[in-house]
Protein backbone atom coordinates (compact mmCIF):
# COMPACT_ATOMS: atom_id res chain seq x y z
CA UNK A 1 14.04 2.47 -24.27
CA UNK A 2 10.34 3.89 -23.45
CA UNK A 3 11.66 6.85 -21.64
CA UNK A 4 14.07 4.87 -18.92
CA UNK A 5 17.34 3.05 -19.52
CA UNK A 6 16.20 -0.39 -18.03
CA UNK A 7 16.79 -3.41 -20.68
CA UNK A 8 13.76 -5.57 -21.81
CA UNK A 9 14.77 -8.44 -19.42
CA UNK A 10 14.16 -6.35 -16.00
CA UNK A 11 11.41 -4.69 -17.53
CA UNK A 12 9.76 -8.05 -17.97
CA UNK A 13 10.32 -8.71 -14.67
CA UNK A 14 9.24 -6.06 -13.06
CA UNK A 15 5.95 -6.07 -15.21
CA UNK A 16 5.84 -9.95 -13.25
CA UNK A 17 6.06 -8.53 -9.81
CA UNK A 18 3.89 -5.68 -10.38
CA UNK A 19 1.16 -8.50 -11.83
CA UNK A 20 1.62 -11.05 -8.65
CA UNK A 21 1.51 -7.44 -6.36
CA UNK A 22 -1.79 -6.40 -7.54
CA UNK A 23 -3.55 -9.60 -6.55
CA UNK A 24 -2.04 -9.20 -3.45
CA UNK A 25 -3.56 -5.66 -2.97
CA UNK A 26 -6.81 -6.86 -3.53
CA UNK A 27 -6.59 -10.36 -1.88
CA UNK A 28 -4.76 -9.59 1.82
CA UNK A 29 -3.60 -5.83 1.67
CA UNK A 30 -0.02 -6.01 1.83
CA UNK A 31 0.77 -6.35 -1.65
CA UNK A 32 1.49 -2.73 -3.37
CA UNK A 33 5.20 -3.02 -1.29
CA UNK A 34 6.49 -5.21 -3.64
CA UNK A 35 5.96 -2.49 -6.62
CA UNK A 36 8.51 -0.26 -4.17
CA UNK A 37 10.54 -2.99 -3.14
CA UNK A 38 11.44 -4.30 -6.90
CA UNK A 39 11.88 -0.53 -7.59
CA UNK A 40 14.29 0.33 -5.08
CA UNK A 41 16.15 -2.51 -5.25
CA UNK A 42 16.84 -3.86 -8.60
CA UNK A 43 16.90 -0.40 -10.37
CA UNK A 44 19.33 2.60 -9.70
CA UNK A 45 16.81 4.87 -9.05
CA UNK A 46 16.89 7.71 -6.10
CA UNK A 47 14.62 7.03 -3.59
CA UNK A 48 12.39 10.17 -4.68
CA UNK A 49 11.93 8.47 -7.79
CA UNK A 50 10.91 5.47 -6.43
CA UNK A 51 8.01 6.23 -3.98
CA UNK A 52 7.05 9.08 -7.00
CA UNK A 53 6.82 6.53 -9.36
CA UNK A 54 5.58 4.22 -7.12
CA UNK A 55 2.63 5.98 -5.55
CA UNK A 56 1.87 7.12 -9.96
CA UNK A 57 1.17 3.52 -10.29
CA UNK A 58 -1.36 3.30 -7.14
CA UNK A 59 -3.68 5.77 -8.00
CA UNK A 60 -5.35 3.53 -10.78
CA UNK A 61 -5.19 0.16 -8.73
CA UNK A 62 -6.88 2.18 -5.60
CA UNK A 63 -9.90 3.20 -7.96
CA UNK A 64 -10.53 -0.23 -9.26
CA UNK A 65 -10.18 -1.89 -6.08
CA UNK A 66 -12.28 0.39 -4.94
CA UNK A 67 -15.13 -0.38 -7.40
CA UNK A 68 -14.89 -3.88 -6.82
CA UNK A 69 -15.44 -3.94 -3.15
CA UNK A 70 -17.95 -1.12 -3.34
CA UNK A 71 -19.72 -3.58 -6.32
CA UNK A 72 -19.50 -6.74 -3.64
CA UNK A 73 -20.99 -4.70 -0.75
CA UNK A 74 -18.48 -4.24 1.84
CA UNK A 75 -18.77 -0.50 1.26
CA UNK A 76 -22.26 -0.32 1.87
CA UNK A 77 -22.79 0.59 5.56
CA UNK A 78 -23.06 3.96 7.45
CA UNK A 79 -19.80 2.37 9.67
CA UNK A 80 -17.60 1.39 6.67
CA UNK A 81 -17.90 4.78 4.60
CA UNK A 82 -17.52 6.73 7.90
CA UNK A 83 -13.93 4.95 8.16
CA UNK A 84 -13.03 5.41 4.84
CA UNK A 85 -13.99 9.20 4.85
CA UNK A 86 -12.27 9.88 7.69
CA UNK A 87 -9.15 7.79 7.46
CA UNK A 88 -8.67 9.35 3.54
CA UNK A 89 -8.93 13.35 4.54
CA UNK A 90 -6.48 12.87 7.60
CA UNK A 91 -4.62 10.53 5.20
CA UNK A 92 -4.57 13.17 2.60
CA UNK A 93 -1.84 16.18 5.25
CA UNK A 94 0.43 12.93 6.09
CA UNK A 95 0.69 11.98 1.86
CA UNK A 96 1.80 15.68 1.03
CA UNK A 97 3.85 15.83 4.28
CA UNK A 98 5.47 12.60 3.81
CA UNK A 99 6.30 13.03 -0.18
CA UNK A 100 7.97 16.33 0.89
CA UNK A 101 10.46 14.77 4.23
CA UNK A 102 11.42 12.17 1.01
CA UNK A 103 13.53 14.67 -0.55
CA UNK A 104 15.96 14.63 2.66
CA UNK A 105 16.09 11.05 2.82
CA UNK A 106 19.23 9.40 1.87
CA UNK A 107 18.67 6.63 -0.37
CA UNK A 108 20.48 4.50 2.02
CA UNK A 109 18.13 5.50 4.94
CA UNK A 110 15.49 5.09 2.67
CA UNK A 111 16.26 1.52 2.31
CA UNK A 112 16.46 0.82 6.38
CA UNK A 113 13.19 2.31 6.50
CA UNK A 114 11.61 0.43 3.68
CA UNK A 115 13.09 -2.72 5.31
CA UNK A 116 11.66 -2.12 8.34
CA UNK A 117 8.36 -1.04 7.67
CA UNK A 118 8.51 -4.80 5.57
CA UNK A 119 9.75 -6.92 8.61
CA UNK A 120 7.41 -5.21 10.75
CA UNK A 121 4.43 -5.87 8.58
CA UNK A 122 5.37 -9.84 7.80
CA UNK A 123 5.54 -10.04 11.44
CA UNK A 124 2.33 -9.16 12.11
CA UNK A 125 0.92 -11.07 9.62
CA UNK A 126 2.89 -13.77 10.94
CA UNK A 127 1.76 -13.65 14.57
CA UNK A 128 -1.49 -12.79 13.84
CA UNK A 129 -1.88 -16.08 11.84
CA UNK A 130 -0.48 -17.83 14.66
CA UNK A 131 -1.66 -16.42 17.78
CA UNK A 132 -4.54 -13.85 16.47
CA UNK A 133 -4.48 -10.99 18.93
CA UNK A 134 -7.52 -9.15 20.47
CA UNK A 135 -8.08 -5.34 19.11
CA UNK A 136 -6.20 -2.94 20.62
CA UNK A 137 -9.06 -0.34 20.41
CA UNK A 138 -13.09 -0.70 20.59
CA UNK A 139 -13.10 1.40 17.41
CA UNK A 140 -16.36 3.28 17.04
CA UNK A 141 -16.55 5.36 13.98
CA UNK A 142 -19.73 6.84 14.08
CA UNK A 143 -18.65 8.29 17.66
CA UNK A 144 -16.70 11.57 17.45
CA UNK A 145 -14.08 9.68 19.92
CA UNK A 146 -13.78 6.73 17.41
CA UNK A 147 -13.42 9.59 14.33
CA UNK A 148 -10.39 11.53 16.51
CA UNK A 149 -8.76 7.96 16.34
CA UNK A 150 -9.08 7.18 12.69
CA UNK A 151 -7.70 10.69 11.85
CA UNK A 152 -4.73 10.19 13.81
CA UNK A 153 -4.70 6.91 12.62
CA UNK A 154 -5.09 8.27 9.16
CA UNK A 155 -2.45 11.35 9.44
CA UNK A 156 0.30 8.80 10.29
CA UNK A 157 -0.67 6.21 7.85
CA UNK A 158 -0.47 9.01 5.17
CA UNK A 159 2.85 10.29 6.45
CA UNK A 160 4.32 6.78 5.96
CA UNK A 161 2.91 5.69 2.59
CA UNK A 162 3.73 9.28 1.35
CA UNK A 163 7.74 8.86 2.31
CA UNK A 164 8.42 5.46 1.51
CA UNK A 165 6.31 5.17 -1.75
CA UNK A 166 3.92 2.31 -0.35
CA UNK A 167 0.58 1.81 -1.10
CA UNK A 168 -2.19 2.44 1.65
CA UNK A 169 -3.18 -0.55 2.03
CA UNK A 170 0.06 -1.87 3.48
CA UNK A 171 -0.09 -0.59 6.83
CA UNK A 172 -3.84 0.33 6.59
CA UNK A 173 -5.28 -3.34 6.82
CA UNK A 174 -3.03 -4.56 9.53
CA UNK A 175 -3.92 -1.51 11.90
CA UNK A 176 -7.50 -1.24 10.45
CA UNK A 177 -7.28 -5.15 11.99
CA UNK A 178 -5.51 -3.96 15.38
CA UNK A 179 -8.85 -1.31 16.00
CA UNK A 180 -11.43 -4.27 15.87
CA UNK A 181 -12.26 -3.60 11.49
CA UNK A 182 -13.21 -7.19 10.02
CA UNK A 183 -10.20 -7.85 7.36
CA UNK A 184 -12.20 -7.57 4.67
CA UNK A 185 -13.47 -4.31 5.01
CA UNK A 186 -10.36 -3.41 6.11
CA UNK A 187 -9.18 -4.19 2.55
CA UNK A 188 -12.07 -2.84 0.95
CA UNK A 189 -11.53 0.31 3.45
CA UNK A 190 -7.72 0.63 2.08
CA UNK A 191 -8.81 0.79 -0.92
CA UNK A 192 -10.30 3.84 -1.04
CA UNK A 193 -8.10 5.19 1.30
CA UNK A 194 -5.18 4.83 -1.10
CA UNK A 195 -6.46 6.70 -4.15
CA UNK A 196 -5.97 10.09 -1.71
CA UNK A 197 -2.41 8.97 -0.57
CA UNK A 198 -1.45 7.42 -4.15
CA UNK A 199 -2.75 10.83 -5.44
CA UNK A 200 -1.71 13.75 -3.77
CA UNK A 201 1.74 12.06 -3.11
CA UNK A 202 2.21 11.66 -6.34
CA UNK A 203 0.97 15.42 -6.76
CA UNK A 204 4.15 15.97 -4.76
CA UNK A 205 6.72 14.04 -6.06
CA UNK A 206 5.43 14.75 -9.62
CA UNK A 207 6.06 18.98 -8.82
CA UNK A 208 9.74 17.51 -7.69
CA UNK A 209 10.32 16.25 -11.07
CA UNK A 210 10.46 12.48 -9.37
CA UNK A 211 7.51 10.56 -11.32
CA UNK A 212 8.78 8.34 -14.24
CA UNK A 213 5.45 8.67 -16.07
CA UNK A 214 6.26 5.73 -18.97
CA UNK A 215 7.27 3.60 -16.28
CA UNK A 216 4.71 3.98 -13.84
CA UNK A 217 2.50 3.35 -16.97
CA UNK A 218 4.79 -0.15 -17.97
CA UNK A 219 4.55 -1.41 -14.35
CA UNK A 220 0.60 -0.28 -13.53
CA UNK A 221 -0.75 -2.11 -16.59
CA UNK A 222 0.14 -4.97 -14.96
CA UNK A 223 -0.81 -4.17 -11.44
CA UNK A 224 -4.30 -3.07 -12.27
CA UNK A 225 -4.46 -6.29 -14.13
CA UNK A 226 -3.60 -8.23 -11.31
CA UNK A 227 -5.79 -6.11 -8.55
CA UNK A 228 -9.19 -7.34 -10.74
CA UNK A 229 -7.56 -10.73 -10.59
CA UNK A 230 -7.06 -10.17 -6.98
CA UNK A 231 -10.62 -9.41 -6.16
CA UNK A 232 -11.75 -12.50 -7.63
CA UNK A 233 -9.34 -14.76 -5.82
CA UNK A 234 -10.56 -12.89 -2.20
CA UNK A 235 -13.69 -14.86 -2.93
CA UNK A 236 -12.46 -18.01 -4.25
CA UNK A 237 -9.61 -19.54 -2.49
CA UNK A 238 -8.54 -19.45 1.62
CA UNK A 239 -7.01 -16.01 2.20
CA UNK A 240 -4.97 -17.85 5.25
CA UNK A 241 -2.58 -19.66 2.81
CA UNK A 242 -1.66 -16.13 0.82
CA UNK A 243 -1.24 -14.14 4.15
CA UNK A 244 1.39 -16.43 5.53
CA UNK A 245 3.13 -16.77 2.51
CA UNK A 246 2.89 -13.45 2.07
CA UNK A 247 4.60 -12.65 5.43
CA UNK A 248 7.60 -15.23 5.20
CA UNK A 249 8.60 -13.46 2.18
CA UNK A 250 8.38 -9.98 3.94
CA UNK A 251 10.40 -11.05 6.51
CA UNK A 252 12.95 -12.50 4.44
CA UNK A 253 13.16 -9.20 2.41
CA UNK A 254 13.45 -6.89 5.12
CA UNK A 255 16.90 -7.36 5.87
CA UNK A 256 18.13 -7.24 2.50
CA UNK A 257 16.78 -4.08 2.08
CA UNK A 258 17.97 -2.60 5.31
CA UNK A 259 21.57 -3.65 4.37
């Protein structure tokens, strides 16, 4: 049974979803909710134990993706580590903060959230492939005004991710985007800033007795497998095609979840 009573045919597919979810982390962003989403939905598991487990699983995929972007440059300016430093301290209060509210979270709740933070995202995907929008903010990192907003920015990210067991870069690249951050060093960005949620949420949920270790470890082979795929693909095929795709099925999800 490898530590959790799941049969061999929904272990296989979750070990599918969690491939297909890491290039998505590494390709648009958005892609670590699926992990949670296949988590909470086709296995029994309380809600604590699925953002525990989870977040165990996105501590490993935020330190490779973070090599690979740092190894392909997008890491390399003053502007981009000064957003990524930021954004992961602030990040790290909301994480710890966020892991703890979990534990009063009905699992049912838990489910309208995670169903609305997933309509919420595809739709902006959506409409930003459609319409594009302007930045909602001149975001100026290297200005103590600009810093004040990505620590804010970061605090709530991190409060979010740590409660609902999502990776960073779900919400992180699409309001990285709304603050005037190119999308790919908003993914690069993410990156980093995940290994600090991933981590010290899981530092929470794991004193809570909520991390399924041997599963986290079944379902982040994969993942990591499929972030290194992911970076690859960033480079090699129209990112356009995946995002749209990508928000269609959150969309579609979202309401299933909520129900």
């Amino acid at each position: 049974m490898l530590g959790f009573p799941f049969d061999l045919a929904l272990v296989l597919l979750l070990v599918s979803i969690a491939f297909f979810a890491g290039i998505g982390i590494t390709t648009i962003g958005p892609g670590g909710i699926f992990v949670t989403i296949a988590l909470y939905s086709l296995t029994p598991l309380a809600s604590s134990q699925v953002a525990g487990t989870a977040h165990a699983t996105f501590v490993v995929t935020g330190l490779v993706g973070s090599a690979a972007y740092l190894h392909s440059g997008e890491m390399d300016t003053g502007e981009s580590r000064a957003i990524a430093l930021v954004l992961s301290a602030s990040s790290i209060v909301g994480a710890l903060f966020g892991a703890y509210i979990n534990a009063f979270v009905p699992r049912s709740v838990f489910g309208v959230l995670l169903g609305g933070v997933s309509m919420a995202v595809g739709g902006i995907i959506l409409y930003r492939e459609r319409r594009g929008f302007s930045p909602l903010y001149d975001l100026e990192p290297l200005e103590p005004s600009g810093q004040v907003a990505l620590g804010g920015l970061g605090l709530f990210l991190g409060i979010c991710s740590g409660l609902l067991g999502i990776g960073g870069p779900v919400l992180a690249v699409p309001a990285l985007v709304l603050v005037g951050v190119p999308m790919l060093l908003a993914v690069a960005v993410a990156q980093v800033q995940s290994i600090f949620i991933a981590a010290f949420a899981t530092t929470g949920y794991a004193l809570q007795g909520n991390v399924i270790l041997p599963l986290a470890v079944v379902i982040g082979t994969p993942l990591l497998l499929g972030v290194i795929v992911g970076w690859k693909v960033a480079y090699m095929i129209d990112p356009e095609r995946l995002k749209v795709a990508l928000g269609v099925v959150l969309l579609g999800v979202g309401p299933y979840l909520a129900l």
